[in-house]
PDB file of N, CA and C in Angstrom:
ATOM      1  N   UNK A   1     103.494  44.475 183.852  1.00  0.00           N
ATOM      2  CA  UNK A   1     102.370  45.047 183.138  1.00  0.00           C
ATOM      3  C   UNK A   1     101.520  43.899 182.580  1.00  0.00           C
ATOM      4  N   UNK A   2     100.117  43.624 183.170  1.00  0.00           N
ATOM      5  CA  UNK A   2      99.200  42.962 182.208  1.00  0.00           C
ATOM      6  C   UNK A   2      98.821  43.228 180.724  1.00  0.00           C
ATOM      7  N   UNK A   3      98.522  42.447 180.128  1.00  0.00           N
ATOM      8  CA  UNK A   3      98.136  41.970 178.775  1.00  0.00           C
ATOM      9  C   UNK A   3      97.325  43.024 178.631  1.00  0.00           C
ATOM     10  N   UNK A   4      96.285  43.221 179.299  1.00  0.00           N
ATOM     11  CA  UNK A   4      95.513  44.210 179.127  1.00  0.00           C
ATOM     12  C   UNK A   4      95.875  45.597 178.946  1.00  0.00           C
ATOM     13  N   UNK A   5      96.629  45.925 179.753  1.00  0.00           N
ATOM     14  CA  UNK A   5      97.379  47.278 180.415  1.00  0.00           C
ATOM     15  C   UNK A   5      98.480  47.411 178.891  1.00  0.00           C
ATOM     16  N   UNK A   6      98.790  46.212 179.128  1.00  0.00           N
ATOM     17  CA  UNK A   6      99.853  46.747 177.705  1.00  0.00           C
ATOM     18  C   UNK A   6      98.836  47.197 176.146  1.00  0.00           C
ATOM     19  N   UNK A   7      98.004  46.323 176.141  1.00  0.00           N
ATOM     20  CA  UNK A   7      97.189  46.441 174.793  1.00  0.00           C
ATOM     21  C   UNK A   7      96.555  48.028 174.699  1.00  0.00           C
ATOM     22  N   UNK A   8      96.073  47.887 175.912  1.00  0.00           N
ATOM     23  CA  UNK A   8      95.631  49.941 176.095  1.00  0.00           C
ATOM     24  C   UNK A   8      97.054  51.016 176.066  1.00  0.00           C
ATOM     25  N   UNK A   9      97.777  50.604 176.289  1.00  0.00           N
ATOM     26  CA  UNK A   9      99.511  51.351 175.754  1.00  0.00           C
ATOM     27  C   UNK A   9      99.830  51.079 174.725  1.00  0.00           C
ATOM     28  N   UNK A  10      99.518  50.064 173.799  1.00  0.00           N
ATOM     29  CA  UNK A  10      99.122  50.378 172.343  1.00  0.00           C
ATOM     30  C   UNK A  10      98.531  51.195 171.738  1.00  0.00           C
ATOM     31  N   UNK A  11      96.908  50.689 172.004  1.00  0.00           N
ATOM     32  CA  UNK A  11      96.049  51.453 171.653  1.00  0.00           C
ATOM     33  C   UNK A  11      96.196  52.870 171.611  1.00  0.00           C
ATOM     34  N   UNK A  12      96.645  53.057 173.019  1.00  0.00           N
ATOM     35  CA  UNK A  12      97.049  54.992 172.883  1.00  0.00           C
ATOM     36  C   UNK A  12      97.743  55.534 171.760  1.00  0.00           C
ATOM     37  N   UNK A  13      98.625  54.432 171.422  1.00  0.00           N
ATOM     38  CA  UNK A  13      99.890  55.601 170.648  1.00  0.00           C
ATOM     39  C   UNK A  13      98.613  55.303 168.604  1.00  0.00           C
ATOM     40  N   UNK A  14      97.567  54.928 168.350  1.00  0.00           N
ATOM     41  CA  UNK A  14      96.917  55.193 167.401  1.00  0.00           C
ATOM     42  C   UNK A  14      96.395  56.367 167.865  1.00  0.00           C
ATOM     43  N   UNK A  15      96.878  57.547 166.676  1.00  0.00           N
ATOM     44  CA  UNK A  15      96.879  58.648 166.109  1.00  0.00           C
ATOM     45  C   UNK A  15      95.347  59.491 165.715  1.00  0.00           C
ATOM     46  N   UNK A  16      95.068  57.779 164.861  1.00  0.00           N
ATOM     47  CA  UNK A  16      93.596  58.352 164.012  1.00  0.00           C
ATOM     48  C   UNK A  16      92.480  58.896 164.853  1.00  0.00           C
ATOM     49  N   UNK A  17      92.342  58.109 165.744  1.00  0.00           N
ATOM     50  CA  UNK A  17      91.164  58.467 167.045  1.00  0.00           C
ATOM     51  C   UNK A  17      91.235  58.658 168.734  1.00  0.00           C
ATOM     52  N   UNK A  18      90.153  59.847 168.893  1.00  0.00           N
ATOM     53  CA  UNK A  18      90.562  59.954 170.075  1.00  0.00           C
ATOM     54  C   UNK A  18      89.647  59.505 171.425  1.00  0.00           C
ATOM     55  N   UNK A  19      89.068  58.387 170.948  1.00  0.00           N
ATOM     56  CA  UNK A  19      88.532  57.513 171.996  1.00  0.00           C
ATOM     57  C   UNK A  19      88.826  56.209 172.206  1.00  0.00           C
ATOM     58  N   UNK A  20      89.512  55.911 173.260  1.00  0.00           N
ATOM     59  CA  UNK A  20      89.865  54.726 173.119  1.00  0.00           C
ATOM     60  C   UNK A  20      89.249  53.407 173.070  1.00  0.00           C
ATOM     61  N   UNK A  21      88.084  53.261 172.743  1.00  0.00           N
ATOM     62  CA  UNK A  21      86.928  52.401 172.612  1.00  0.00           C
ATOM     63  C   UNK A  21      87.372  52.266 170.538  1.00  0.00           C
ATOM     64  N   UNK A  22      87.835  53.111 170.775  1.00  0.00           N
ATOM     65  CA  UNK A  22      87.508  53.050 168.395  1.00  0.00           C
ATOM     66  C   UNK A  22      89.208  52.580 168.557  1.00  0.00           C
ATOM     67  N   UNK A  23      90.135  53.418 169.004  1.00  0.00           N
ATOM     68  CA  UNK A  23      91.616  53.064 168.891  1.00  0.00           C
ATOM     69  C   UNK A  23      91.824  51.139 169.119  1.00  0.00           C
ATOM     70  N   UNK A  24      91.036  51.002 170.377  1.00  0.00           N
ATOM     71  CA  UNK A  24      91.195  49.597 170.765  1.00  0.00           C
ATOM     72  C   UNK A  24      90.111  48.606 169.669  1.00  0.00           C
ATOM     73  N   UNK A  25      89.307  49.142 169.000  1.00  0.00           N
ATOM     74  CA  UNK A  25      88.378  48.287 167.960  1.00  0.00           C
ATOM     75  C   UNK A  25      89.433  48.489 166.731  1.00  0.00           C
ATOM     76  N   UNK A  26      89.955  49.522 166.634  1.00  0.00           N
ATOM     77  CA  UNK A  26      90.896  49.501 165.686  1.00  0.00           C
ATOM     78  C   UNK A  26      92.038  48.712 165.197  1.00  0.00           C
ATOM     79  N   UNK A  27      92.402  48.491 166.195  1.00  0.00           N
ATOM     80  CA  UNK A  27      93.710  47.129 166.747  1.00  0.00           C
ATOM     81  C   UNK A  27      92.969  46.085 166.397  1.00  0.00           C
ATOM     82  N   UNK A  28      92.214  45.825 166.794  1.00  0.00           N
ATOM     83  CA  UNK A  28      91.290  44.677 166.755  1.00  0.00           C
ATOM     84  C   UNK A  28      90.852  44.169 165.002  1.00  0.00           C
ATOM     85  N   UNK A  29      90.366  45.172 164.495  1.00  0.00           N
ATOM     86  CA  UNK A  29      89.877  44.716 163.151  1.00  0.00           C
ATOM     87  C   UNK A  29      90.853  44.879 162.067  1.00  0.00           C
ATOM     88  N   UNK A  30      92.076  45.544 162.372  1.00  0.00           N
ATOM     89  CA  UNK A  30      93.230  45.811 161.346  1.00  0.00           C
ATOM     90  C   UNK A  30      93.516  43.811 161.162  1.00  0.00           C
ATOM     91  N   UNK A  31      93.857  43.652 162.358  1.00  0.00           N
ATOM     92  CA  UNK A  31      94.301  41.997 163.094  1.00  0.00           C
ATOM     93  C   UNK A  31      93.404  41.087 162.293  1.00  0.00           C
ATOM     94  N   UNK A  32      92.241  41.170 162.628  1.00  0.00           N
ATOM     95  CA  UNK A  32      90.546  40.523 162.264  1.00  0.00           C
ATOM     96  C   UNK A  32      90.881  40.604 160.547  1.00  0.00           C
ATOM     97  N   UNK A  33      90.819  41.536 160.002  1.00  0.00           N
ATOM     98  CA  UNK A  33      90.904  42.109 158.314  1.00  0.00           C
ATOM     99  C   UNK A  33      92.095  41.099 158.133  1.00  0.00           C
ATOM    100  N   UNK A  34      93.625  41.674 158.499  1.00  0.00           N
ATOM    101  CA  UNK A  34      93.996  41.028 157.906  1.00  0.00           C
ATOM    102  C   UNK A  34      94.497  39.264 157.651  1.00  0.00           C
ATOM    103  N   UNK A  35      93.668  38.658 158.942  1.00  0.00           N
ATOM    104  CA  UNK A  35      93.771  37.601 158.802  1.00  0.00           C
ATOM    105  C   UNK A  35      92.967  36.824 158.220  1.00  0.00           C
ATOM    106  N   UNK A  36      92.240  37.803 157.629  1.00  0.00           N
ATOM    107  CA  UNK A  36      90.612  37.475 156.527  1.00  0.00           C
ATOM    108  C   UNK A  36      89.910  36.917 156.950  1.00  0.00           C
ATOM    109  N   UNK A  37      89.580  37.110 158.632  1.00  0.00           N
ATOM    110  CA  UNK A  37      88.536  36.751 159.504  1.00  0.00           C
ATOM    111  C   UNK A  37      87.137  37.705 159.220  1.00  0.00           C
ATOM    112  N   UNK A  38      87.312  38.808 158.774  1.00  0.00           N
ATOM    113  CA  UNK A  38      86.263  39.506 158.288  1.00  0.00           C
ATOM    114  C   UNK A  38      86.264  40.764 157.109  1.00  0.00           C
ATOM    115  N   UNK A  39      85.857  40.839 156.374  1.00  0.00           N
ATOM    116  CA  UNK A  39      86.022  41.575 155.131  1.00  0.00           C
ATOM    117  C   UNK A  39      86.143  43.151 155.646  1.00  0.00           C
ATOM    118  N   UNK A  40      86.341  43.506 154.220  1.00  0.00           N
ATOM    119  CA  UNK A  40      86.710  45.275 154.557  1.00  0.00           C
ATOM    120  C   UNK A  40      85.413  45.867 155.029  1.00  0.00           C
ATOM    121  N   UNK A  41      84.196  45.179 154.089  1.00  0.00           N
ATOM    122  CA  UNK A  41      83.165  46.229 154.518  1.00  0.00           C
ATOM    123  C   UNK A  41      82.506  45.739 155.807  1.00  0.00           C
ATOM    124  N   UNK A  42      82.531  44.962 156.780  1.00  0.00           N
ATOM    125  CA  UNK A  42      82.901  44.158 157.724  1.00  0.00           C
ATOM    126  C   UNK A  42      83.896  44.931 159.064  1.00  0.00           C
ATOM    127  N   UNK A  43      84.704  45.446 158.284  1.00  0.00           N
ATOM    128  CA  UNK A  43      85.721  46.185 159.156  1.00  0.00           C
ATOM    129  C   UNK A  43      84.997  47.638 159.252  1.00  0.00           C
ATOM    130  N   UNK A  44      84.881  48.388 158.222  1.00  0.00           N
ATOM    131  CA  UNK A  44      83.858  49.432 158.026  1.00  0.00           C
ATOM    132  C   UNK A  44      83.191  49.798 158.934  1.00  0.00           C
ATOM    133  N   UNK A  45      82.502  48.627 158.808  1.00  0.00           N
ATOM    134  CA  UNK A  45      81.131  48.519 159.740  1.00  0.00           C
ATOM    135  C   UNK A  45      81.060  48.996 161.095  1.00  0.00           C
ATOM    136  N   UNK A  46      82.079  47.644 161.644  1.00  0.00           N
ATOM    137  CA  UNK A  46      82.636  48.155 162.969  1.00  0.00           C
ATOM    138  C   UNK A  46      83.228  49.165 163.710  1.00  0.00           C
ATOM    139  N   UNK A  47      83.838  50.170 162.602  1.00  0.00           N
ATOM    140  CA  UNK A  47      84.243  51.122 162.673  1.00  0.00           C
ATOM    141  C   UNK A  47      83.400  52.578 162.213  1.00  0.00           C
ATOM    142  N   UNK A  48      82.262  52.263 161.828  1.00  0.00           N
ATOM    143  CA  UNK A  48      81.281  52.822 161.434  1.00  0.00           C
ATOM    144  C   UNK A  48      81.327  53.956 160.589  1.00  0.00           C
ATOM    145  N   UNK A  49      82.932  53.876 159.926  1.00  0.00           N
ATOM    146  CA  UNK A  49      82.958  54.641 158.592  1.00  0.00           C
ATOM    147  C   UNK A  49      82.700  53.969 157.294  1.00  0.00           C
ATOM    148  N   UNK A  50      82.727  54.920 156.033  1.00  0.00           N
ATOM    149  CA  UNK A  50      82.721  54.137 154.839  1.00  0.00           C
ATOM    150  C   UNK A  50      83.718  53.144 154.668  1.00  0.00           C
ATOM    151  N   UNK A  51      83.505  51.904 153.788  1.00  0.00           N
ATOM    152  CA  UNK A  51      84.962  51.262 153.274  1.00  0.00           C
ATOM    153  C   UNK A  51      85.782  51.694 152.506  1.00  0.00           C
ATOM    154  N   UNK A  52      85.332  53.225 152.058  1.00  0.00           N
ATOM    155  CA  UNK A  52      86.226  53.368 150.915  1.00  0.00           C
ATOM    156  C   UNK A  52      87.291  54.814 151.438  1.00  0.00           C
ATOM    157  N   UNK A  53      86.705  55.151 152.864  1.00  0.00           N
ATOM    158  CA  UNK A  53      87.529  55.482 154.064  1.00  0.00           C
ATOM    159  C   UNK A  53      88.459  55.011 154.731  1.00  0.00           C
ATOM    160  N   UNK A  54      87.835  53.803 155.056  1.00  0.00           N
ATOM    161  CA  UNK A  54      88.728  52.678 156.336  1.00  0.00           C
ATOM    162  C   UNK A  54      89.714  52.578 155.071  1.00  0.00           C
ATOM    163  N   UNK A  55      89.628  51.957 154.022  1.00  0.00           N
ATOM    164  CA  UNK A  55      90.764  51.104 152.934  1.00  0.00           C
ATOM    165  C   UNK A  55      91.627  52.563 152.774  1.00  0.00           C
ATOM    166  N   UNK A  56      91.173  53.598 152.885  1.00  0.00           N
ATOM    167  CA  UNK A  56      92.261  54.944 152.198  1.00  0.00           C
ATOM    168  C   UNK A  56      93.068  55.120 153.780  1.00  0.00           C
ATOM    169  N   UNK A  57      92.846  55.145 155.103  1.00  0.00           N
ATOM    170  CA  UNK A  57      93.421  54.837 156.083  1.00  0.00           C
ATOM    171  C   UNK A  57      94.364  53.747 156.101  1.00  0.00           C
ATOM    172  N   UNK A  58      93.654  52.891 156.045  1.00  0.00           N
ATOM    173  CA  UNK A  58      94.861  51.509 155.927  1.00  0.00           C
ATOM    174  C   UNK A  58      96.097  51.840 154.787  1.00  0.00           C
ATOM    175  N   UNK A  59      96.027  52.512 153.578  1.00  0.00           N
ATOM    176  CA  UNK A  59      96.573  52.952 152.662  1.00  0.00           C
ATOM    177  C   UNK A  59      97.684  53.773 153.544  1.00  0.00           C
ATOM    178  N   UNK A  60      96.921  54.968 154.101  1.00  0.00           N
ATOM    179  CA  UNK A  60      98.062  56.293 154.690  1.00  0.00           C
ATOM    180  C   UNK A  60      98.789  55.922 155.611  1.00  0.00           C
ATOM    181  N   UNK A  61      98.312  54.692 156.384  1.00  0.00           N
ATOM    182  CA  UNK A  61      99.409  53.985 157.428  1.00  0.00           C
ATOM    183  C   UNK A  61      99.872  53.082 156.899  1.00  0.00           C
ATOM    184  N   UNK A  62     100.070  52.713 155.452  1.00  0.00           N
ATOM    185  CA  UNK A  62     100.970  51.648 155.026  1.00  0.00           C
ATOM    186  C   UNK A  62     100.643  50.282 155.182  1.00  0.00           C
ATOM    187  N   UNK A  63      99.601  49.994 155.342  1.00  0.00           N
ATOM    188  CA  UNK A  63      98.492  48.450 155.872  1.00  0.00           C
ATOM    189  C   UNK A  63      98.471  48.001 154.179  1.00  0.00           C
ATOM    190  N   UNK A  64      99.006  47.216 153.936  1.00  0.00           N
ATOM    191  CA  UNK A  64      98.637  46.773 152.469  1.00  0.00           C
ATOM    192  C   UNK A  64      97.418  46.190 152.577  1.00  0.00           C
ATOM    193  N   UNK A  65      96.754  45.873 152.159  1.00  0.00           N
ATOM    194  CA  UNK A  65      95.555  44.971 151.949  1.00  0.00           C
ATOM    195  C   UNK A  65      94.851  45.090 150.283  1.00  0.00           C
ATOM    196  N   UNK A  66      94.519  43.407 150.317  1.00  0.00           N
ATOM    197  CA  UNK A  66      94.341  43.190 149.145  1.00  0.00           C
ATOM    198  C   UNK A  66      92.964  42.067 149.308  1.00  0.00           C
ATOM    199  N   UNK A  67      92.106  42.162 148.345  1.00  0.00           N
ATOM    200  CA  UNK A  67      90.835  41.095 148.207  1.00  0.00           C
ATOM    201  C   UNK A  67      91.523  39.766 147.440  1.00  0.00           C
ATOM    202  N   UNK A  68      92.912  39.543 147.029  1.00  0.00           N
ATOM    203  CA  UNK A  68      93.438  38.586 146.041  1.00  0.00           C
ATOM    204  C   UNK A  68      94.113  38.149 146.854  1.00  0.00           C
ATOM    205  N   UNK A  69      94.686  36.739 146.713  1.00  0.00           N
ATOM    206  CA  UNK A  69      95.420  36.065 147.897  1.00  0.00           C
ATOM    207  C   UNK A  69      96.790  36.437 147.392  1.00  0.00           C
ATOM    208  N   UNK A  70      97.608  35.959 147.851  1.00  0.00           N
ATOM    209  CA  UNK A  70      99.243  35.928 147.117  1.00  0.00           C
ATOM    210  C   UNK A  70      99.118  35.352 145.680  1.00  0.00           C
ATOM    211  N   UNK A  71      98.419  34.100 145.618  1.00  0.00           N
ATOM    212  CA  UNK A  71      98.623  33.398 144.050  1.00  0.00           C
ATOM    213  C   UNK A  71      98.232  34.726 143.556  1.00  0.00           C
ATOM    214  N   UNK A  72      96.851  34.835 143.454  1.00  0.00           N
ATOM    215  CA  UNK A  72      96.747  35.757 142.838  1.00  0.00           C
ATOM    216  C   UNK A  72      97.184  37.152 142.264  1.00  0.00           C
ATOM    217  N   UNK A  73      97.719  37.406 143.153  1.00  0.00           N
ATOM    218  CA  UNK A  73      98.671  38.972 142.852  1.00  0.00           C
ATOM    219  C   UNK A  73      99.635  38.389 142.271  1.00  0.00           C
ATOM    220  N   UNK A  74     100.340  37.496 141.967  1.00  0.00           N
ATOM    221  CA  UNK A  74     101.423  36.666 141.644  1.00  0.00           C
ATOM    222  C   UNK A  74     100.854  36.603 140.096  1.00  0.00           C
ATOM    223  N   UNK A  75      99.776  36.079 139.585  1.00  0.00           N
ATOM    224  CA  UNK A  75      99.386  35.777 138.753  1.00  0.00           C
ATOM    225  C   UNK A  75      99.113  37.024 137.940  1.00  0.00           C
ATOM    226  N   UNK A  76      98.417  38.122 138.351  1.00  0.00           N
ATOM    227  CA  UNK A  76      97.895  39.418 138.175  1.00  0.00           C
ATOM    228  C   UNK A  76      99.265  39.848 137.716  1.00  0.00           C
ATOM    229  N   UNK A  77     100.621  39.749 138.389  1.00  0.00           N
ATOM    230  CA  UNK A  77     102.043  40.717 138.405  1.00  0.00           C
ATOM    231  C   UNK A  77     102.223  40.009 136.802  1.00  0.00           C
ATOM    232  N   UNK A  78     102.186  38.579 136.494  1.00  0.00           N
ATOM    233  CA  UNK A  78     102.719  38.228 135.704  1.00  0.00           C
ATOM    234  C   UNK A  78     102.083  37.934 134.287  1.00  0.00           C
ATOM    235  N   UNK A  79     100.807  38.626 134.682  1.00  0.00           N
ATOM    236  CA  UNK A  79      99.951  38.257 133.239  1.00  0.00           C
ATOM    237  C   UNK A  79     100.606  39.737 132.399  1.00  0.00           C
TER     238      UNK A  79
END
C-alpha cells in the first residue's frame, strides 16, 4: 500500500466529515495546529468553520490544545 493510499484509509475512518477533501485537510491541520505551524484561527480558516467550533471539536475528540507552551501551563498549574 502507498503512502498515499494509506493516508486516504485514514482519512476515511474521520467521522466528522463526509467529504474526503475536508477529512484529508483535517489530518492535515490537526498535524499543522499542533505543531504550531499555524494557529487555531488559521486552522478555522482552512476548514472554513468558526474557531470556536474547530477548538470544541478538537475538545470532543480529545485533541488537547493549548495557546501556552508547557512552561507555561506549568507555571499557570502552580501559581
Amino acid at each position: 500500500m502507498s503512502n498515499k493510499e494509506m493516508f486516504k484509509t485514514i482519512a476515511s475512518e474521520v467521522q466528522l466529515f463526509q467529504d474526503m477533501g475536508q477529512k484529508e485537510n483535517f489530518i492535515f491541520v490537526i498535524g499543522a495546529l499542533v505543531s504550531r505551524l499555524i494557529s487555531l484561527q488559521k486552522a478555522a480558516e482552512i476548514m472554513q468553520i468558526e474557531p470556536e467550533v474547530f477548538l470544541k471539536i478538537l475538545d470532543l475528540m480529545g485533541i488537547e490544545f493549548s495557546y501556552l507552551s508547557s512552561e507555561d501551563i506549568t507555571i499557570e498549574q502552580n501559581w
